[in-house]
C-alpha atoms as a PDB file:
ATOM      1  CA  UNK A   1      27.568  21.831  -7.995  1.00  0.00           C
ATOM      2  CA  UNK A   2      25.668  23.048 -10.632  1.00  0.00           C
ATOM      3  CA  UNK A   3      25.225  20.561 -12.856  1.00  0.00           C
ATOM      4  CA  UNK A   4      21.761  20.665 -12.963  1.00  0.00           C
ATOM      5  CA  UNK A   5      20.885  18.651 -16.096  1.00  0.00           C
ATOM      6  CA  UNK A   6      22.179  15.861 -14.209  1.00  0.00           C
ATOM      7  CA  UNK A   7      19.722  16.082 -11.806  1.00  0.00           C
ATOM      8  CA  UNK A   8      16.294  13.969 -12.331  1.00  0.00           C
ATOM      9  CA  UNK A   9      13.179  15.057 -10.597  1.00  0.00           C
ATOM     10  CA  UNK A  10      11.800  11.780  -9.888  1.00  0.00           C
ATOM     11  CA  UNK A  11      15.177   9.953  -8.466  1.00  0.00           C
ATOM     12  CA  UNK A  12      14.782  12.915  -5.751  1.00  0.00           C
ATOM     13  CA  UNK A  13      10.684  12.636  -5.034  1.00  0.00           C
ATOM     14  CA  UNK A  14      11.729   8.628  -4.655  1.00  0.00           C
ATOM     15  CA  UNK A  15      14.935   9.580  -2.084  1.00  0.00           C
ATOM     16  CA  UNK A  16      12.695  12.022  -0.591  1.00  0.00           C
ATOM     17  CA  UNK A  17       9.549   9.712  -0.045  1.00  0.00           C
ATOM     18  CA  UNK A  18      11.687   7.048   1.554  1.00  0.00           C
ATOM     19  CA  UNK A  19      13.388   9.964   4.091  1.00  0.00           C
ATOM     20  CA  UNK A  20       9.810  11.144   5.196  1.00  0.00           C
ATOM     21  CA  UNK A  21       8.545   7.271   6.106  1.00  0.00           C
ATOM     22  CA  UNK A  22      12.122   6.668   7.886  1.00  0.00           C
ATOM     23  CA  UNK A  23      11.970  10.071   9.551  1.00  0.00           C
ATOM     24  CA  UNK A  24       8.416   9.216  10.421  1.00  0.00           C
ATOM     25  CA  UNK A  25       8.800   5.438  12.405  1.00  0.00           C
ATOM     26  CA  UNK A  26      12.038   6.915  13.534  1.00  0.00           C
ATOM     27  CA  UNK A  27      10.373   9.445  15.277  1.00  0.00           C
ATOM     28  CA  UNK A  28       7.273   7.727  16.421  1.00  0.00           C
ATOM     29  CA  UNK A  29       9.752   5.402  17.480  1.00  0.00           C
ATOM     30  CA  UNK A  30      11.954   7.914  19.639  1.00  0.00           C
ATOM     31  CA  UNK A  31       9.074   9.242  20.910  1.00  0.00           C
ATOM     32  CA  UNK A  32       7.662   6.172  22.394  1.00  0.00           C
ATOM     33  CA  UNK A  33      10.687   4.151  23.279  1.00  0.00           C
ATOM     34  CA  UNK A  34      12.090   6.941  25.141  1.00  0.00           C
ATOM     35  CA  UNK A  35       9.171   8.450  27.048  1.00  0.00           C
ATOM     36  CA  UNK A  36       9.346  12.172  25.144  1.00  0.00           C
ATOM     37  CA  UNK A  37       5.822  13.170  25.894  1.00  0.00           C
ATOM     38  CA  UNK A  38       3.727  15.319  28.571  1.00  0.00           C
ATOM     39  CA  UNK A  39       5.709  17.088  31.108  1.00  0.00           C
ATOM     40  CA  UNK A  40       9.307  16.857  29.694  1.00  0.00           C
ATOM     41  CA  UNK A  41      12.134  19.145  29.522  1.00  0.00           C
ATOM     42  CA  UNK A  42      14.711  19.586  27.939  1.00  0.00           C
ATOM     43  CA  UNK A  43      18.072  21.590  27.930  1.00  0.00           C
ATOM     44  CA  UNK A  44      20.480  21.494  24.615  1.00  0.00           C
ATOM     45  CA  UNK A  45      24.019  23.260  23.736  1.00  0.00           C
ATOM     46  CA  UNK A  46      25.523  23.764  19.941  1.00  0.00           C
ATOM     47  CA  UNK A  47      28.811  24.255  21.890  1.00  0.00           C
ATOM     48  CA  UNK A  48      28.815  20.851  22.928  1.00  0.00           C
ATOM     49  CA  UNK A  49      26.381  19.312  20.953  1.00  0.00           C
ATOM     50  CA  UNK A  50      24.064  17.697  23.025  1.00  0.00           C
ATOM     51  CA  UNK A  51      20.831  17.365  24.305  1.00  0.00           C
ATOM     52  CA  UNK A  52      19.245  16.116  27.739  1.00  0.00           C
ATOM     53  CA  UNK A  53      15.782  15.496  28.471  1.00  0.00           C
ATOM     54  CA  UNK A  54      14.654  15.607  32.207  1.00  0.00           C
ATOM     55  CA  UNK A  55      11.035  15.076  34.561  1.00  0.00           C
ATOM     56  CA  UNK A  56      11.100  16.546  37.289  1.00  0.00           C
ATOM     57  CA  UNK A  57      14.637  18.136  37.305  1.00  0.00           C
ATOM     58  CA  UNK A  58      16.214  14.280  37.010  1.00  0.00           C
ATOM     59  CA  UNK A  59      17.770  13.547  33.206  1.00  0.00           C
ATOM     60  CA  UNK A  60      16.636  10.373  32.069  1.00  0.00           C
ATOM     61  CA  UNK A  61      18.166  10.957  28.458  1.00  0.00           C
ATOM     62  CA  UNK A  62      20.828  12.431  26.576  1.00  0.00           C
ATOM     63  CA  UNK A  63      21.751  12.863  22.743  1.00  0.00           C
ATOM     64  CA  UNK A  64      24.318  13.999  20.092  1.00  0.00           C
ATOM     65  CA  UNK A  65      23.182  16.674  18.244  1.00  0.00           C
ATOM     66  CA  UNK A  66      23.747  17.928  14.603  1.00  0.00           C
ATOM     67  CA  UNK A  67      22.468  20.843  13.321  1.00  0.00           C
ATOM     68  CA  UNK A  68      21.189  20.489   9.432  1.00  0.00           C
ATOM     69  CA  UNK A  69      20.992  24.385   8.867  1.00  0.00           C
ATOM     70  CA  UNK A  70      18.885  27.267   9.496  1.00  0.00           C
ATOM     71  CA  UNK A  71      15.870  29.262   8.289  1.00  0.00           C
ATOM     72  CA  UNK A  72      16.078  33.176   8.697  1.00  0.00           C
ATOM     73  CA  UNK A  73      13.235  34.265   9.312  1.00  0.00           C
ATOM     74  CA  UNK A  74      13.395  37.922   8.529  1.00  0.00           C
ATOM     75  CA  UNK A  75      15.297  37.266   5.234  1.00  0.00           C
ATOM     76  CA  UNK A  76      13.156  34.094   4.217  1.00  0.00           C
ATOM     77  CA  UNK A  77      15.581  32.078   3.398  1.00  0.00           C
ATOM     78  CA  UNK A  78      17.847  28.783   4.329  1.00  0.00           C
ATOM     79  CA  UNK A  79      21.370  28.251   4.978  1.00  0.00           C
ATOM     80  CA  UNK A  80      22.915  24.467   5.271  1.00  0.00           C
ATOM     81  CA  UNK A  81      25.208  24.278   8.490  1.00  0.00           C
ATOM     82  CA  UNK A  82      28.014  23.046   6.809  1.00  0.00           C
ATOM     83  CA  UNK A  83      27.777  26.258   5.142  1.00  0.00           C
ATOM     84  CA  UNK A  84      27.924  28.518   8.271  1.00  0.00           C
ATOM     85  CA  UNK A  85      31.056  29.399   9.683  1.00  0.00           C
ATOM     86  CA  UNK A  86      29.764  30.970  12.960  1.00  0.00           C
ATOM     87  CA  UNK A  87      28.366  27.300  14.413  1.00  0.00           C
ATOM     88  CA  UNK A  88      30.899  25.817  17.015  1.00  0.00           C
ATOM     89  CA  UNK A  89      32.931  22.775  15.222  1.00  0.00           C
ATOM     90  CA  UNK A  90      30.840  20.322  17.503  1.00  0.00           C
ATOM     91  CA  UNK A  91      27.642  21.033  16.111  1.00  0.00           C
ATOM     92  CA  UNK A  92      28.401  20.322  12.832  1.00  0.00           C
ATOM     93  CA  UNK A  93      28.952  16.404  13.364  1.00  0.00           C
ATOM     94  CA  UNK A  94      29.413  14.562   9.966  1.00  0.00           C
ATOM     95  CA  UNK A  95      26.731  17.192   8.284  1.00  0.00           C
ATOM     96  CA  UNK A  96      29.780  17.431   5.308  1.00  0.00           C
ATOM     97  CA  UNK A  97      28.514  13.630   4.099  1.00  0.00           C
ATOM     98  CA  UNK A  98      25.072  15.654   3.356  1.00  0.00           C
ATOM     99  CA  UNK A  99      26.520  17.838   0.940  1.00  0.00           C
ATOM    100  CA  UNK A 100      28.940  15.535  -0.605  1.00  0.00           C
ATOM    101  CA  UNK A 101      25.707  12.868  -0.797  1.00  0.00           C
ATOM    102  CA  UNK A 102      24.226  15.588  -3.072  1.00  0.00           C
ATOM    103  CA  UNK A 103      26.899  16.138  -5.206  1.00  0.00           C
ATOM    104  CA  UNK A 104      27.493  12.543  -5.987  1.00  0.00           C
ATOM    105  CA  UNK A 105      24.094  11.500  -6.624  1.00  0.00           C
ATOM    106  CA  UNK A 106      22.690  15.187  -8.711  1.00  0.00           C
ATOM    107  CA  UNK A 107      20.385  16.803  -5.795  1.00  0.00           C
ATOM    108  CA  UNK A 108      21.212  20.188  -6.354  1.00  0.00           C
ATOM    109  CA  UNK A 109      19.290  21.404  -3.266  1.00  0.00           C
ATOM    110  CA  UNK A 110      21.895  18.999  -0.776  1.00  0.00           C
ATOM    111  CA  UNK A 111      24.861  21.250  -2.149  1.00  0.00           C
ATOM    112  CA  UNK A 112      23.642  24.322  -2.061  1.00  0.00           C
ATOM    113  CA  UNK A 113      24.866  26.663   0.433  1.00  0.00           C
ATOM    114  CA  UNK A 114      21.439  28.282   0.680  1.00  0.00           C
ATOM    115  CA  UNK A 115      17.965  28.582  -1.022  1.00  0.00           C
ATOM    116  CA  UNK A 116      15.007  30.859  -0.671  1.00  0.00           C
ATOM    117  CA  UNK A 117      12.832  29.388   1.899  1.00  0.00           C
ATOM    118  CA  UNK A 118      10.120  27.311   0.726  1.00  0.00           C
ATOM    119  CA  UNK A 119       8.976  25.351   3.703  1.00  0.00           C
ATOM    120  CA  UNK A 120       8.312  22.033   1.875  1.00  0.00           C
ATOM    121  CA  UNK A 121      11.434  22.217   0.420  1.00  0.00           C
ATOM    122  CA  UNK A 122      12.598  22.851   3.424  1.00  0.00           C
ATOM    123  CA  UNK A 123      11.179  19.279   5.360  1.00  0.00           C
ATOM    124  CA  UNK A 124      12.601  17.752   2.027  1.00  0.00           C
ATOM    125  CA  UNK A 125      16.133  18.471   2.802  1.00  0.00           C
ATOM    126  CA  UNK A 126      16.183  17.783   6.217  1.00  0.00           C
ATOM    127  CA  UNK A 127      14.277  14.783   6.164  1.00  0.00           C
ATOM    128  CA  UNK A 128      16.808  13.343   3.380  1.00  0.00           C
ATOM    129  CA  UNK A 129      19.557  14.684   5.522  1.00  0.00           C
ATOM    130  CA  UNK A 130      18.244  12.726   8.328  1.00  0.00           C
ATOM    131  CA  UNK A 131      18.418   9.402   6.438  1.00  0.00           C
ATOM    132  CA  UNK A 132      22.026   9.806   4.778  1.00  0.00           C
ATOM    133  CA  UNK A 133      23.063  10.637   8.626  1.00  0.00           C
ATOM    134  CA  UNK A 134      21.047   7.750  10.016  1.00  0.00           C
ATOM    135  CA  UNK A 135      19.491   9.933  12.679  1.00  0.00           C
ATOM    136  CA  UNK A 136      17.405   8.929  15.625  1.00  0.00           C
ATOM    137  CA  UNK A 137      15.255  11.649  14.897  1.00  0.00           C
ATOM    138  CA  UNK A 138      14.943  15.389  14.478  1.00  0.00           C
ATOM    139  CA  UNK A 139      13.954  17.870  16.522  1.00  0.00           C
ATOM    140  CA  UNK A 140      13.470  22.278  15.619  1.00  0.00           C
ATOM    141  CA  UNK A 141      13.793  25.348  17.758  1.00  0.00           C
ATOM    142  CA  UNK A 142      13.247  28.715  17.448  1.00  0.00           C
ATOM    143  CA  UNK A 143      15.445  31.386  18.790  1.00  0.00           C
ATOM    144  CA  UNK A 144      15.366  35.563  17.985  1.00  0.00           C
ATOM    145  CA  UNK A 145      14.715  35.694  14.190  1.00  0.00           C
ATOM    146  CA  UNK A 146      15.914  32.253  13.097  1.00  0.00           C
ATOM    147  CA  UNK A 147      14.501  28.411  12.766  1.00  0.00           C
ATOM    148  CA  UNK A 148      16.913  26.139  13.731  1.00  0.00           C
ATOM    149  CA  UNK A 149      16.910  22.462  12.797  1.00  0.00           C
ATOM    150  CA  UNK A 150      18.738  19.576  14.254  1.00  0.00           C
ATOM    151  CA  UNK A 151      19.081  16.064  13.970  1.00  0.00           C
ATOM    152  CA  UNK A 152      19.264  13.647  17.171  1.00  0.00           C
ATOM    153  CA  UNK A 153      22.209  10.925  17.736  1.00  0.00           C
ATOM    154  CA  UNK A 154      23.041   8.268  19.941  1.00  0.00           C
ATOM    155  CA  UNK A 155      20.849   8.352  22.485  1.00  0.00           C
ATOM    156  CA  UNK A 156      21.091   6.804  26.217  1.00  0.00           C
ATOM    157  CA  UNK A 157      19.391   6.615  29.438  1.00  0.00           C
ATOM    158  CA  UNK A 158      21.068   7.643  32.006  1.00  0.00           C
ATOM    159  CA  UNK A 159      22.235   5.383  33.849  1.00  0.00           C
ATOM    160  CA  UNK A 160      19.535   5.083  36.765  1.00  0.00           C
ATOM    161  CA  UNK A 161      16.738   5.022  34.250  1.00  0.00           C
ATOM    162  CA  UNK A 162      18.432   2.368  32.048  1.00  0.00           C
ATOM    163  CA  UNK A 163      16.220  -0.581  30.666  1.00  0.00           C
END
């Protein structure tokens, strides 16, 4: 898509705005409901897509993951998962509704394989991501050169912590 007179600045501050308060209580939310603070671990896998969360070497939690893309950190710039053929299938989840979500409604930035990185822009896309996905939450890590951000799905206890 390029179509960029389509596209209206302030129909994307308004989609954004409401992504950043639903990405907020949903993560306040997670955070709480779930018990994520102090001494947790966790262990995650893009082959598989999941996440667990453990105390004291006993999972109490485990999610679906999707990655939203990827910030290079050494070239400065982002890359939308959907747009990266090196992630395992798994990983990618329904991430393809993100860029089609773009394309139908004029957000040039949701169909774009890549942009430079502005960090702002950055939390905008993911965030919006987030809310077309109807994510749980979202969650970052950092391996070698690279920033890599996820979104978190379906949650459960396991089975002896379930209340």
């Amino acid at each position: 898509m390029d179509d960029r007179s389509r596209h209206t600045h302030t129909d994307w501050e308004a989609v954004v705005l409401a992504a950043r308060e639903r990405a907020r209580s949903r993560q306040t939310l997670m955070i709480e409901r779930f018990g994520l603070s102090g001494d947790v671990q966790y262990d995650w896998s893009m082959d598989d897509a999941r996440i667990t969360w453990s105390r004291d070497g006993e999972v109490f939690l485990t999610g679906r993951l999707t990655m939203i893309g990827s910030v290079s950190l050494t070239q400065q710039t982002w890359l939308w998962s959907w747009a990266n053929d090196a992630l395992p299938h798994a990983v990618l989840g329904d991430i393809e509704r993100v860029r089609q979500y773009g394309e139908q409604n004029h957000y040039p930035v949701l169909p774009w394989r890549g942009f430079d990185h502005h960090p702002d822009l950055v939390t905008e896309a993911r965030t919006v991501a987030a809310a077309v996905l109807d994510a749980e939450g979202l969650w970052s890590e950092y391996m070698d050169e690279a920033q890599l951000h996820f979104m978190i799905h379906d949650l459960a206890r396991t089975s002896r912590h379930s209340k």
